[in-house]
C-alpha atoms as a PDB file:
ATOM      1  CA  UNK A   1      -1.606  26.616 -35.976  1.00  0.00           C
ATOM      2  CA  UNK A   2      -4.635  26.935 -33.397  1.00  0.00           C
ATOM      3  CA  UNK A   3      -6.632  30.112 -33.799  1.00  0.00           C
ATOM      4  CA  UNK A   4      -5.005  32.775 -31.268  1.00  0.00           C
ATOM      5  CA  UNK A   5      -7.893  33.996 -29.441  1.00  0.00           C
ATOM      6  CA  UNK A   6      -5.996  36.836 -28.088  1.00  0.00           C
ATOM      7  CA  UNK A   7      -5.177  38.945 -31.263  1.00  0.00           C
ATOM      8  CA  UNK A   8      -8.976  37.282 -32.882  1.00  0.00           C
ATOM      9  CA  UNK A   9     -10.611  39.016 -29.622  1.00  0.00           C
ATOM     10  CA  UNK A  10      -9.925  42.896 -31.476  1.00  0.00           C
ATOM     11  CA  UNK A  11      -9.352  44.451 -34.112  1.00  0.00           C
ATOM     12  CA  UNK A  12      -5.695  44.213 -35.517  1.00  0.00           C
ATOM     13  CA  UNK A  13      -4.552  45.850 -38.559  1.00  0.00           C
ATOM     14  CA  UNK A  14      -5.371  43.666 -40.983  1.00  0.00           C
ATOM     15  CA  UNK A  15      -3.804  43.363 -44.678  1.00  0.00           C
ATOM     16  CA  UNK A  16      -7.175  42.914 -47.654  1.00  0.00           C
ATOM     17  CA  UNK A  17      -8.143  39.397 -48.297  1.00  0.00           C
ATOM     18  CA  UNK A  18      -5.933  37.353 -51.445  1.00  0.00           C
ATOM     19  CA  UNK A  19      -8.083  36.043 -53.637  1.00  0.00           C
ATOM     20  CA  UNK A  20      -7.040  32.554 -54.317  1.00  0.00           C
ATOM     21  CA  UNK A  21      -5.326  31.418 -57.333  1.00  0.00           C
ATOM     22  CA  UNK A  22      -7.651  31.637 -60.368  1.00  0.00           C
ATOM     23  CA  UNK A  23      -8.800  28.043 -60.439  1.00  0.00           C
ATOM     24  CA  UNK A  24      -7.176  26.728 -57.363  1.00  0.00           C
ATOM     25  CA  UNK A  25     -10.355  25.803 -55.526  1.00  0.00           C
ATOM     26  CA  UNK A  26      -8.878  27.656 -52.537  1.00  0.00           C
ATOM     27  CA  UNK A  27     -10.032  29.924 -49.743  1.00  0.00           C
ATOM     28  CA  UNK A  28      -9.459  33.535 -49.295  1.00  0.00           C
ATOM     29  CA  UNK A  29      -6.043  34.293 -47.563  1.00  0.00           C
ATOM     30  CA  UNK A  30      -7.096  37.144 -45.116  1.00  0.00           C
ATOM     31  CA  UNK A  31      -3.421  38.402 -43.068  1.00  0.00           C
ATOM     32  CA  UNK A  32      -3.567  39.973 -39.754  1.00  0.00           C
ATOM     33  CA  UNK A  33      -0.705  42.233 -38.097  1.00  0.00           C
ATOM     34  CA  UNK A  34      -0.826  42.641 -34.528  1.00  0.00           C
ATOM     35  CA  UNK A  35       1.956  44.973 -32.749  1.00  0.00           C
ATOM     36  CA  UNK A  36       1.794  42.038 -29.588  1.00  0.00           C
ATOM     37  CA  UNK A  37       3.576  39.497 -31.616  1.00  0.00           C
ATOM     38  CA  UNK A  38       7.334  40.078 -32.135  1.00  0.00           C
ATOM     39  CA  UNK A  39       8.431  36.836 -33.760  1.00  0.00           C
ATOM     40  CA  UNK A  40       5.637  34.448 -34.213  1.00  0.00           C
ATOM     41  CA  UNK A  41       3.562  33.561 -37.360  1.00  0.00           C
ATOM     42  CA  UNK A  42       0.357  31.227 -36.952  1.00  0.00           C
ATOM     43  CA  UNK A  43      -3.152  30.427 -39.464  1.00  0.00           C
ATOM     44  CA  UNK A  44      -5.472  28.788 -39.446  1.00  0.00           C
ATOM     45  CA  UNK A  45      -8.851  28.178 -40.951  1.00  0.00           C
ATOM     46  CA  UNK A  46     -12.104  30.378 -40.291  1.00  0.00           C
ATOM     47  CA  UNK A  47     -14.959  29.043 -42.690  1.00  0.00           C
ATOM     48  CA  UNK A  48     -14.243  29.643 -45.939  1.00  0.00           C
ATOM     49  CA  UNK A  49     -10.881  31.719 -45.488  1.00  0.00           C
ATOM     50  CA  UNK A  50      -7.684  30.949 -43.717  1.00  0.00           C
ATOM     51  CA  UNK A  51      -6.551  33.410 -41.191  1.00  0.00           C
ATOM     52  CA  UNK A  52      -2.946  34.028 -41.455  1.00  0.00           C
ATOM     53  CA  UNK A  53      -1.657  36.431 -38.242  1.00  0.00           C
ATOM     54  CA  UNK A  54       1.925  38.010 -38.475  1.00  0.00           C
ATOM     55  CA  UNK A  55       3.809  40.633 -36.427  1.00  0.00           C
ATOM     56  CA  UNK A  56       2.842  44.070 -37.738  1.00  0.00           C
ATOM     57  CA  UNK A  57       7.008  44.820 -38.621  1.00  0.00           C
ATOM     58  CA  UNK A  58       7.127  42.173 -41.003  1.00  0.00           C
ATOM     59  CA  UNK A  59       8.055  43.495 -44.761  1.00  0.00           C
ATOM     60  CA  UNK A  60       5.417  42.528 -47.459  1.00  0.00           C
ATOM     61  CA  UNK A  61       8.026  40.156 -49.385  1.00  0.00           C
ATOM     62  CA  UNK A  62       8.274  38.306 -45.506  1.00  0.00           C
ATOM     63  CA  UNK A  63       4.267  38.607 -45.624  1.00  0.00           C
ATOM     64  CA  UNK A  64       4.136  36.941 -48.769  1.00  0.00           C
ATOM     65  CA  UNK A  65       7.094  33.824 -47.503  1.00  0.00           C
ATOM     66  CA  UNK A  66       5.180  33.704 -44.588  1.00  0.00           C
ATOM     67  CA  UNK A  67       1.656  33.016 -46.033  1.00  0.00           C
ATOM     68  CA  UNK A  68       3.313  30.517 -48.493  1.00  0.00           C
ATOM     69  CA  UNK A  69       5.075  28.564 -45.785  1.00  0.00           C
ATOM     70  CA  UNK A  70       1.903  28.488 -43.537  1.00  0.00           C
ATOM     71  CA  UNK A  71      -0.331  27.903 -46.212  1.00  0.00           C
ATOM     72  CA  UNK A  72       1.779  24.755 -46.978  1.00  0.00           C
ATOM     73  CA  UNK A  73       1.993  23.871 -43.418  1.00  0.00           C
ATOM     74  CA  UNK A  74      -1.809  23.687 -42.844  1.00  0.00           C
ATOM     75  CA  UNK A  75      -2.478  21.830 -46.105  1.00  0.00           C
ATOM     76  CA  UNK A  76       0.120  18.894 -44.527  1.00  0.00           C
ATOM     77  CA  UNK A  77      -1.313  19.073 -41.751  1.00  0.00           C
ATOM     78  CA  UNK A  78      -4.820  18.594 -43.200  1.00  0.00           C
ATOM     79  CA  UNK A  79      -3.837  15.960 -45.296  1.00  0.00           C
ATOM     80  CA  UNK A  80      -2.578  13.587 -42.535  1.00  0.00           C
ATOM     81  CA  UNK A  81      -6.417  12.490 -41.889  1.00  0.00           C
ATOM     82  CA  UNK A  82      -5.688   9.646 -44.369  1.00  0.00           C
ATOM     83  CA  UNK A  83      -8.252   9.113 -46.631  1.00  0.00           C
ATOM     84  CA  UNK A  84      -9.761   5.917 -47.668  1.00  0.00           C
ATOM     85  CA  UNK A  85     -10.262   4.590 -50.617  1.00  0.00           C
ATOM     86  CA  UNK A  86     -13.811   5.440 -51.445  1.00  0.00           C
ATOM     87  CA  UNK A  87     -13.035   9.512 -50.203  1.00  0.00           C
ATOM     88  CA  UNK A  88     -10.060   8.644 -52.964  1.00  0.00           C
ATOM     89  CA  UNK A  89     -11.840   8.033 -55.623  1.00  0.00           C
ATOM     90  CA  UNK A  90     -14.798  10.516 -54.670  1.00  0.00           C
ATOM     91  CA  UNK A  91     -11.737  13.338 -55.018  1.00  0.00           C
ATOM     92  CA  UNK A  92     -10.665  11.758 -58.318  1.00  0.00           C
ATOM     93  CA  UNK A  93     -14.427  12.093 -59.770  1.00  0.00           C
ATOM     94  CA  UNK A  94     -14.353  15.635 -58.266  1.00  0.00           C
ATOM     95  CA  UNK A  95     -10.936  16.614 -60.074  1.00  0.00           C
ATOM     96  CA  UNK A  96     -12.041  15.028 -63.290  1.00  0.00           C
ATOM     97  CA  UNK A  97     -15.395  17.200 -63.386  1.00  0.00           C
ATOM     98  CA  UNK A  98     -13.095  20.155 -62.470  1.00  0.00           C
ATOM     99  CA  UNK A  99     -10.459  20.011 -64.731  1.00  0.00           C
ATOM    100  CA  UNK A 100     -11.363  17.586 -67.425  1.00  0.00           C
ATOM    101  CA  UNK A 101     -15.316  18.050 -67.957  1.00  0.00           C
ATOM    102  CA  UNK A 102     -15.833  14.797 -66.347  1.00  0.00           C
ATOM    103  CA  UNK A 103     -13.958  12.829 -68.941  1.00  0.00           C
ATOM    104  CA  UNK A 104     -11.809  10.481 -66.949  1.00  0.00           C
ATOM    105  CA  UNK A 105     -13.716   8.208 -65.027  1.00  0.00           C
ATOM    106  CA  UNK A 106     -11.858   5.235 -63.472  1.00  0.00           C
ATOM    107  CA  UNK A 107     -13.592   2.133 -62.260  1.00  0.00           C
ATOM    108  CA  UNK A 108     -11.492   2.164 -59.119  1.00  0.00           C
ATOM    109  CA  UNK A 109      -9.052   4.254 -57.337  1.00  0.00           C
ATOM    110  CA  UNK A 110      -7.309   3.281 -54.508  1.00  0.00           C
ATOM    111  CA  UNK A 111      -4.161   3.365 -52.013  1.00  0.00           C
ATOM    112  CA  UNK A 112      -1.186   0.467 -52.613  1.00  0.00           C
ATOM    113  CA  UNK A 113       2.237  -0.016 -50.149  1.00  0.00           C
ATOM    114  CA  UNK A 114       4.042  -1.990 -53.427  1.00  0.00           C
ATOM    115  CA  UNK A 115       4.921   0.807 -55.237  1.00  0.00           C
ATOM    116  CA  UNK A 116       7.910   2.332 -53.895  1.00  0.00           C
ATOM    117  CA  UNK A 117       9.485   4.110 -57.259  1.00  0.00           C
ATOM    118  CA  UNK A 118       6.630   5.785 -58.927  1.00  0.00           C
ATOM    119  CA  UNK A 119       4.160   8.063 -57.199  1.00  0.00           C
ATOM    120  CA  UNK A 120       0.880   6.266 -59.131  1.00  0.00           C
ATOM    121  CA  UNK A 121      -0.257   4.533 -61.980  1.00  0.00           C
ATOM    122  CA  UNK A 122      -2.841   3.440 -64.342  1.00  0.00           C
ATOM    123  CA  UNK A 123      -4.135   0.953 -66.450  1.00  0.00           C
ATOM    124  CA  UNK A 124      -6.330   2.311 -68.993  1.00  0.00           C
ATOM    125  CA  UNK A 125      -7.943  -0.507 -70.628  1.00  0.00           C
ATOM    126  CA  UNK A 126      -9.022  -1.341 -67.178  1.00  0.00           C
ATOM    127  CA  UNK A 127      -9.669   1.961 -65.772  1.00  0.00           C
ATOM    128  CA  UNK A 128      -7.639   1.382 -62.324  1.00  0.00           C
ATOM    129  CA  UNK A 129      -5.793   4.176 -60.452  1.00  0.00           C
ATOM    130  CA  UNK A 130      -3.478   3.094 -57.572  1.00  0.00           C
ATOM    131  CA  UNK A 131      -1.693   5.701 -55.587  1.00  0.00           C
ATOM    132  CA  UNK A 132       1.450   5.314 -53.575  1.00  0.00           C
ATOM    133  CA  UNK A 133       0.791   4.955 -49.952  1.00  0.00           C
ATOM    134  CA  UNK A 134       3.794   7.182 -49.944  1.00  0.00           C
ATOM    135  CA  UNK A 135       1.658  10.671 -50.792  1.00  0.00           C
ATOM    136  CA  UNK A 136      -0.304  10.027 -47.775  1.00  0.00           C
ATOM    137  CA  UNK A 137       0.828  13.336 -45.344  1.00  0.00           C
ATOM    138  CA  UNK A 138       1.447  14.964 -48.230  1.00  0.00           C
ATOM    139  CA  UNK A 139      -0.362  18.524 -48.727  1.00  0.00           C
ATOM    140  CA  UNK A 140      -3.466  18.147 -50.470  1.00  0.00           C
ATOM    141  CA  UNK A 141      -2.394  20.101 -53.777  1.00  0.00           C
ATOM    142  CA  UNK A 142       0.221  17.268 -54.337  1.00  0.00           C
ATOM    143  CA  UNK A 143      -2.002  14.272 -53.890  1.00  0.00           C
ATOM    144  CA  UNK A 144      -4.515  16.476 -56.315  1.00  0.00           C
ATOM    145  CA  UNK A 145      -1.415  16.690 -58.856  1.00  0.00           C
ATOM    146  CA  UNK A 146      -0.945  12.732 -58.723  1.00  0.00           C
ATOM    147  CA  UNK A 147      -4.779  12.080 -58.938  1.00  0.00           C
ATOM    148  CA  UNK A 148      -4.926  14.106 -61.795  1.00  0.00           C
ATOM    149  CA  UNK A 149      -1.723  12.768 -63.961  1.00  0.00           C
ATOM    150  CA  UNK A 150      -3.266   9.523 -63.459  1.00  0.00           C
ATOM    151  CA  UNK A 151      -6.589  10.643 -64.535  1.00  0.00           C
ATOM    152  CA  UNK A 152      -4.789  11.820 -67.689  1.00  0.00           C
ATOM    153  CA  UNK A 153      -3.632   8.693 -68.600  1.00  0.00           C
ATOM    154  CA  UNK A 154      -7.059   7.588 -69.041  1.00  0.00           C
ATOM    155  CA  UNK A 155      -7.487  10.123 -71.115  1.00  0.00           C
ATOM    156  CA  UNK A 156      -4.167   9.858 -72.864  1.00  0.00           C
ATOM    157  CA  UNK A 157      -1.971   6.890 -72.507  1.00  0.00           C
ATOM    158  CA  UNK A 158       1.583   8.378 -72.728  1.00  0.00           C
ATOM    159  CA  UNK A 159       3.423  11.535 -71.874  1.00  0.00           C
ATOM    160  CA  UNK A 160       3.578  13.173 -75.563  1.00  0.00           C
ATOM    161  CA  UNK A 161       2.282  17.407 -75.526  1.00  0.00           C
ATOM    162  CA  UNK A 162      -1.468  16.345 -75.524  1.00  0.00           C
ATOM    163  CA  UNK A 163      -0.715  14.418 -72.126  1.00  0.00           C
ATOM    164  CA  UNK A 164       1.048  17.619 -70.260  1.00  0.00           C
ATOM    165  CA  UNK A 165      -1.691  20.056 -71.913  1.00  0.00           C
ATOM    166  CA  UNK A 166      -4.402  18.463 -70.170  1.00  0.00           C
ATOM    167  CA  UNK A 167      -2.269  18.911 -66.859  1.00  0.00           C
ATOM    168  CA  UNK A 168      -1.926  22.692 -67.528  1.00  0.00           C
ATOM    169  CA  UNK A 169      -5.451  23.173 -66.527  1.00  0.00           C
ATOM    170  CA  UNK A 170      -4.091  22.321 -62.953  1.00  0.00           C
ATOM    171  CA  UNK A 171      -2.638  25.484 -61.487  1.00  0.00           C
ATOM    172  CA  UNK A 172      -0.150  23.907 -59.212  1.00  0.00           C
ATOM    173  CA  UNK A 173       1.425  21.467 -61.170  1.00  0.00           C
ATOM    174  CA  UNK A 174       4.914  22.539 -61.498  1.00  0.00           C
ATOM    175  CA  UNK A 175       4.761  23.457 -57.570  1.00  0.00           C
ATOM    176  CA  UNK A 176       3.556  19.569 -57.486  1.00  0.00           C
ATOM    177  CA  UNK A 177       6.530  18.771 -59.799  1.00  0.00           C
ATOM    178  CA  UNK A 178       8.868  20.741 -57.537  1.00  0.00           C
ATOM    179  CA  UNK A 179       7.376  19.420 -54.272  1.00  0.00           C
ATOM    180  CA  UNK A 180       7.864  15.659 -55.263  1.00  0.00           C
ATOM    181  CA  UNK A 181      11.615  16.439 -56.960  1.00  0.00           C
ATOM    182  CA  UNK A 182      12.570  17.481 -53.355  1.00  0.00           C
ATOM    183  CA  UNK A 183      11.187  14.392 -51.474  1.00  0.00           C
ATOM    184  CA  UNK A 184      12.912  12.015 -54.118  1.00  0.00           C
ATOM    185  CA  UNK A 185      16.331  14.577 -53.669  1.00  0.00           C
ATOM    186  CA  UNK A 186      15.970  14.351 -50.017  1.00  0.00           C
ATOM    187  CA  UNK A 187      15.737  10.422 -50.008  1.00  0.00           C
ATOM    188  CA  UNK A 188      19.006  10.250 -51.920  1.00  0.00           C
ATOM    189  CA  UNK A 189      20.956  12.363 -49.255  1.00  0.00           C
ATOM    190  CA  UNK A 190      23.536  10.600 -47.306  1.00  0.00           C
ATOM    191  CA  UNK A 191      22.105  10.273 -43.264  1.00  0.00           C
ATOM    192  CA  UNK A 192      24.805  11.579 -41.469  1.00  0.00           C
ATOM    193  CA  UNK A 193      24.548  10.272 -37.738  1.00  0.00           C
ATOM    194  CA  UNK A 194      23.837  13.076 -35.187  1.00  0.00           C
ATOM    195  CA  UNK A 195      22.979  15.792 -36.996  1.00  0.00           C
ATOM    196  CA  UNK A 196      19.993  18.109 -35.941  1.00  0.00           C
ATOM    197  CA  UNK A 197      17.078  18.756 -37.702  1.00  0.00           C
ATOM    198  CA  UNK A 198      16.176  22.533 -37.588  1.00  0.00           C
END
């Protein structure tokens, strides 16, 4: 994932910048072929865009896997600086102003290790937000996605169509959704002794 200061050093072909995800809050996704590599994919992040360098034989629809996989693979790696409570809550005020004009504001958001079946939860009347301890490592789109159901609550208690239209303002929810159905799946798989992880 380091930056590959052999093909940075001149001037690969290089595929025109993605613009992010209308309202994502991410960085330009700029994609470099180089003939050297044969087999390897690696990003990584150069000031406001992330570098993403592929062999130059790859296919677009492998381009596009490819940026997707490594996309996801920096934002978990990103996200294992834990942060602390106060950067918590900081990110919650930052997602409220974002997505809902600054109209959830909790009195206190912070990490828990008791809750083991739900992802987060809230108290409205008292304006707490506690997160699993189990989202930390998680990529940082999927923490956002937790941070903001809970903010919803605050805004509306239960999970009737108002509650999932304010989500909709979140681009990656159902990736979220999808992301956190698989870790839950995954749990419930039988561990079968000696078998490799690829």
């Amino acid at each position: 994932m380091s930056a590959d200061p052999l093909h940075r050093a001149g001037a690969p072909p290089r595929t025109p910048t993605n613009p992010p995800p209308n309202g994502s809050g991410a960085s330009p996704i700029e994609v470099r072929r180089s003939t050297r590599r044969r087999r390897t994919v690696s990003a990584y992040r150069e000031g406001d865009r992330t570098v993403v360098l592929i062999p130059a034989r790859m296919s677009e629809a492998e381009e596009q896997r490819w940026v997707s996989v490594m996309m996801d693979k920096l934002a978990a790696q990103e996200s294992k600086r834990v942060l602390g409570d106060a950067e918590l809550a900081e990110r919650a005020g930052r997602l409220s102003g974002q997505y809902f004009e600054g109209r959830a504001r909790p009195t206190s958001v912070r990490w828990v290790t008791n809750q083991n079946t739900r992802w987060g939860s809230c108290t409205p009347s008292e304006g707490s937000i506690r997160l699993s301890h189990r989202l930390q490592g998680m990529p940082e789109y999927v923490v956002d996605y937790v941070l903001l159901h809970e903010l919803a609550h605050l805004l509306v208690p239960g999970h009737g169509p108002r509650f999932w239209r304010l989500l909709e303002a979140y681009p990656r929810t159902e990736r979220a959704k999808g992301y956190l159905e698989g870790v839950v799946a995954a749990d419930r798989l039988p561990h079968v002794p000696g078998a490799r992880s690829e």
